[in-house]
Protein backbone atom coordinates (compact mmCIF):
# COMPACT_ATOMS: atom_id res chain seq x y z
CA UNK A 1 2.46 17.12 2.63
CA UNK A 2 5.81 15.80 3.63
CA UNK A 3 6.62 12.53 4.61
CA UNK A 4 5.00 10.95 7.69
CA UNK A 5 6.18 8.27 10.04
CA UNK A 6 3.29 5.53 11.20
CA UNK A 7 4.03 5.33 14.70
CA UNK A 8 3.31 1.33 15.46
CA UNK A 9 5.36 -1.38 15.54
CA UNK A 10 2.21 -4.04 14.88
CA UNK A 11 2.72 -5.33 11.67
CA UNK A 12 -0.64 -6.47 10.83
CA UNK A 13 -1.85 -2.91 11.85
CA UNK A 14 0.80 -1.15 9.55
CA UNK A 15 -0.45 -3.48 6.55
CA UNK A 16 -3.96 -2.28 7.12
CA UNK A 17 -3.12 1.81 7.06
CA UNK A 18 -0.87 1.43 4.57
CA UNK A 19 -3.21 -0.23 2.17
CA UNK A 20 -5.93 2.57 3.39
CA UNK A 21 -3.64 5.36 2.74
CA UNK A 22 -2.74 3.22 -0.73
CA UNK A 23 -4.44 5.92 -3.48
CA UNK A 24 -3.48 8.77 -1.77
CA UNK A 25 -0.54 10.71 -2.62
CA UNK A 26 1.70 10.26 0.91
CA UNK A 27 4.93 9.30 1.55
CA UNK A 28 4.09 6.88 4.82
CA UNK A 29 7.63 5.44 6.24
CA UNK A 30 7.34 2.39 9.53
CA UNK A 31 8.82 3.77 12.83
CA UNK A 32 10.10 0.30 12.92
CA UNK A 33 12.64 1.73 9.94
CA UNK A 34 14.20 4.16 12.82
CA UNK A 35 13.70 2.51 15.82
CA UNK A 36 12.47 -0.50 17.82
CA UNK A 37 11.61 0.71 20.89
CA UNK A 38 7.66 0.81 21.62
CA UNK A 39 6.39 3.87 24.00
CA UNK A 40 4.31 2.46 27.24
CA UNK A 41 0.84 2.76 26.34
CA UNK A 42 -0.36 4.00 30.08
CA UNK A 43 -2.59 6.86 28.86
CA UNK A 44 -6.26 6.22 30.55
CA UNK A 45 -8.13 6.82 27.21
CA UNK A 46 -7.74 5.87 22.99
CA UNK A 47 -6.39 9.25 22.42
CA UNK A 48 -4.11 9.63 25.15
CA UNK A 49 -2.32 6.24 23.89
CA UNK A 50 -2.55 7.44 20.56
CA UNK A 51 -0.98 10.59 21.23
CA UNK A 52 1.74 9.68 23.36
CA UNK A 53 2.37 7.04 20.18
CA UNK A 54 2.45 9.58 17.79
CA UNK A 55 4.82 12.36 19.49
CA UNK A 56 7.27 9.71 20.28
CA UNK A 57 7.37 8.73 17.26
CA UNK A 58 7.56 12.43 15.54
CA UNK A 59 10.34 12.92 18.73
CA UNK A 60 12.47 10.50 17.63
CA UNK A 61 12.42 10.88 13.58
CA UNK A 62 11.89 14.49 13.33
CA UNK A 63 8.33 14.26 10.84
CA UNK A 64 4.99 13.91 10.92
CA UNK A 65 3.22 11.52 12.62
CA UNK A 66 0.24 9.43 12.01
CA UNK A 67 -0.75 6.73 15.40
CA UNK A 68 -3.96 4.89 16.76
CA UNK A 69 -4.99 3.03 19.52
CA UNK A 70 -8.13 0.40 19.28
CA UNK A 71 -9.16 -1.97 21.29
CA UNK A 72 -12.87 -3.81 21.77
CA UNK A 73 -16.15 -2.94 23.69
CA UNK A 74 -18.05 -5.36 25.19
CA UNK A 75 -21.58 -4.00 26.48
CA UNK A 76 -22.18 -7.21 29.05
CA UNK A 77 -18.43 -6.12 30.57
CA UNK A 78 -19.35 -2.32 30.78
CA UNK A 79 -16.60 -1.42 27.96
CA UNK A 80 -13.57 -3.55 28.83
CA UNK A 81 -11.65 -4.72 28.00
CA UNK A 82 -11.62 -1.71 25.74
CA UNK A 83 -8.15 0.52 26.11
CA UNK A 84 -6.63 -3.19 27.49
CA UNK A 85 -7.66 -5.14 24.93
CA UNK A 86 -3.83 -5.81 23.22
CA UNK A 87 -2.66 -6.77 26.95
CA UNK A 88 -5.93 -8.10 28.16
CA UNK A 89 -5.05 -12.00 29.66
CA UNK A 90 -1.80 -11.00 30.90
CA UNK A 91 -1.35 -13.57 33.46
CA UNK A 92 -4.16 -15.75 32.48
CA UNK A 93 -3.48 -19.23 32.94
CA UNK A 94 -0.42 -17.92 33.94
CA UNK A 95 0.73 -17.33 30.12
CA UNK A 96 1.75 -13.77 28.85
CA UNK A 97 -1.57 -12.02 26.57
CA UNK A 98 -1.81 -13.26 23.36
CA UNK A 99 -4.71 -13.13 20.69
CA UNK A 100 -5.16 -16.56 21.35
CA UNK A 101 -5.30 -16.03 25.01
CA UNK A 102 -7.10 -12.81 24.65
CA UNK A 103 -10.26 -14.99 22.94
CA UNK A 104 -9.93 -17.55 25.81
CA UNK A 105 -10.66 -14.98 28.08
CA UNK A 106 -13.33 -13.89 26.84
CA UNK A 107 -15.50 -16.29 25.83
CA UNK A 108 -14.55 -17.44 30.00
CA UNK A 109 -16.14 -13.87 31.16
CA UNK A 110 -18.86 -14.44 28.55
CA UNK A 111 -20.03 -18.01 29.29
CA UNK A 112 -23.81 -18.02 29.93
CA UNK A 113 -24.63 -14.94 28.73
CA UNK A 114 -27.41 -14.98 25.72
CA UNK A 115 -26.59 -14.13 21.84
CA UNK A 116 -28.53 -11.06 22.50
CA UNK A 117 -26.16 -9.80 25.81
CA UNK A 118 -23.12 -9.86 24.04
CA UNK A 119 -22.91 -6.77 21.52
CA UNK A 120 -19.71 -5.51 21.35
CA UNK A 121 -17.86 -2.38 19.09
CA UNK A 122 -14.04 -2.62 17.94
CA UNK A 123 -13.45 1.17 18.66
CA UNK A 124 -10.53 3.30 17.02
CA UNK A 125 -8.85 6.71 17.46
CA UNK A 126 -6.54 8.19 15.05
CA UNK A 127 -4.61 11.44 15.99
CA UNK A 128 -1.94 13.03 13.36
CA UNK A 129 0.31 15.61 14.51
CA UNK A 130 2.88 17.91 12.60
CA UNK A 131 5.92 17.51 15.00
CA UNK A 132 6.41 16.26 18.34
CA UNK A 133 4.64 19.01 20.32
CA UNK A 134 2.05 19.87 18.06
CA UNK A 135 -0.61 21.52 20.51
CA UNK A 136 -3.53 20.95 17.98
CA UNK A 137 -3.30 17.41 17.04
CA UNK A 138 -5.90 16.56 14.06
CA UNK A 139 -8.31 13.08 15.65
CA UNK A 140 -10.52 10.73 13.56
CA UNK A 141 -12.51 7.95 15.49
CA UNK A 142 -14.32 4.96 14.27
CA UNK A 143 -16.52 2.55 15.13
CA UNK A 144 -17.35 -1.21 14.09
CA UNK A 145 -20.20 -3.27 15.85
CA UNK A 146 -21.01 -6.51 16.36
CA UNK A 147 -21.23 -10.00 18.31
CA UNK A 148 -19.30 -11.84 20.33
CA UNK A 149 -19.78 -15.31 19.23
CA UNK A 150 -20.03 -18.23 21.83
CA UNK A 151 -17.33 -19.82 20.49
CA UNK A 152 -14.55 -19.00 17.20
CA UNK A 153 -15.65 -19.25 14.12
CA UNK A 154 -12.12 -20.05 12.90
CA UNK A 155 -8.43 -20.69 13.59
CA UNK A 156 -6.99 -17.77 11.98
CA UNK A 157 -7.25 -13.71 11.96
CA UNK A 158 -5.81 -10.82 14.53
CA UNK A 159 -7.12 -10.13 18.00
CA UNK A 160 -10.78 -10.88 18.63
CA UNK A 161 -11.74 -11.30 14.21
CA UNK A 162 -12.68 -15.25 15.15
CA UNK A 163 -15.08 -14.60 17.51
CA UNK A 164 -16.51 -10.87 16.17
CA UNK A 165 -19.74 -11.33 14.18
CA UNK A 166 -20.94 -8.83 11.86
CA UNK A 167 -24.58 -9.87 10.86
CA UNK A 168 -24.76 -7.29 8.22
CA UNK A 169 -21.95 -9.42 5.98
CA UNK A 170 -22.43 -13.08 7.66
CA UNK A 171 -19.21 -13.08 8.27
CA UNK A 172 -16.91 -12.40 11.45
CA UNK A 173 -13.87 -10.31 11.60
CA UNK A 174 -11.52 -12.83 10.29
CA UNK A 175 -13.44 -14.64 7.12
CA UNK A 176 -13.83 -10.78 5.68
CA UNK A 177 -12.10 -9.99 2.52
CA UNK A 178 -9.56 -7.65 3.66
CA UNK A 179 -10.51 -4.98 0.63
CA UNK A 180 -13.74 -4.92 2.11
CA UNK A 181 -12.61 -4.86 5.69
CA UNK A 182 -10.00 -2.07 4.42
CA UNK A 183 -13.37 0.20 3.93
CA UNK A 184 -15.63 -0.91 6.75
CA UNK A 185 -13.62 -1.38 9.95
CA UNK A 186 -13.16 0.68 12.78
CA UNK A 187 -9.75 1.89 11.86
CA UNK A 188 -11.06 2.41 8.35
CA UNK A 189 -13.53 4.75 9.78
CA UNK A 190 -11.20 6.75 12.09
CA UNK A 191 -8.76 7.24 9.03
CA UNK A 192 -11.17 8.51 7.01
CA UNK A 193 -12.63 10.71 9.86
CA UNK A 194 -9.19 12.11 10.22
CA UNK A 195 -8.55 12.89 6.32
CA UNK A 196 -11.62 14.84 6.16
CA UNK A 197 -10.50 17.06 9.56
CA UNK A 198 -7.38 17.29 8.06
CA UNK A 199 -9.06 18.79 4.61
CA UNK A 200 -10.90 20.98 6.92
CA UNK A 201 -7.46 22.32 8.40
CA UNK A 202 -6.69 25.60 7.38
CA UNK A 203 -2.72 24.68 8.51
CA UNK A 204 -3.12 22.13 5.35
């Protein structure tokens, strides 16, 4: 396969794919390596943010692309903040979004409800495409359910980890080793949906 561009410029998110795409034999290059730009995420679904990541990303360096788009489902809140999730608070407390804001929220919308009212899935689609106007992108989704806590469980971790409980480990989002969150998330799920569509591709 030639090499592929990983069309995000979130850091943390880039760590995580990278060290998922670690034993296979790919050469994976940041976008943030030939541009800085970010594309406006204004699609009204996962994919349509992932796609419109991923060809302007192949658009601009000429290869492959690999792009997601996640964001959290909370049952009580019908689905949202879901495809918002990143830029949920914007103008809460009259602060830009920010994880920290983002969990503030929250927990506000949440307060009252019971432990068992607030189930919530982290939810991720993965799209790669060959070039920018690849008609027949190849999609992997994956989800990770939980709990929103009624309060953090800690001080650290990336968007909505402190206050996501998974009862199977004890442990929310942000205590988890990250080798073990590496094969159980959401986006690990979606990547390896997407490998084994891309196996299945006769074009590979």
């Amino acid at each position: 396969m030639p090499p592929l561009v990983l069309a995000t410029g979130n850091p943390h998110k880039a760590v995580e794919i990278e060290a998922m795409l670690a034993s296979h034999p790919l050469d994976l290059y940041r976008q943030t390596l030939f541009f800085s730009e970010e594309v406006e995420e204004d699609g009204l679904s996962y994919l349509e943010n992932a796609l419109k990541k991923a060809r302007y990303a192949s658009q601009k360096t000429g290869l492959p692309a690999l792009a997601d788009d996640s964001g959290i489902e909370v049952d009580f809140l019908q689905g949202r903040p879901g495809i918002y999730s990143a830029r949920y608070s914007e103008g809460y407390n009259g602060l830009p979004a920010s994880d920290a804001q983002n969990n503030e929220m929250l927990l506000q919308e949440l307060k009252g409800v019971a432990s068992s009212q607030r189930h919530a899935c982290y939810v991720c689609v993965m799209v790669f495409i060959r070039h920018a106007s690849d008609p027949n992108p190849v999609v992997g989704m994956g989800k990770w359910c939980g709990e929103i806590l009624l309060q953090p469980k800690t001080t650290y971790g990336v968007g909505y980890d402190p206050l996501m409980w998974f009862r199977e480990y004890n442990k929310t989002g942000s205590e988890m080793p990250m080798d073990l969150k590496n094969k159980v998330s959401h986006r690990a799920k979606a990547l390896n949906s997407l490998l084994q569509n891309l196996k299945q591709d006769s074009r590979w």
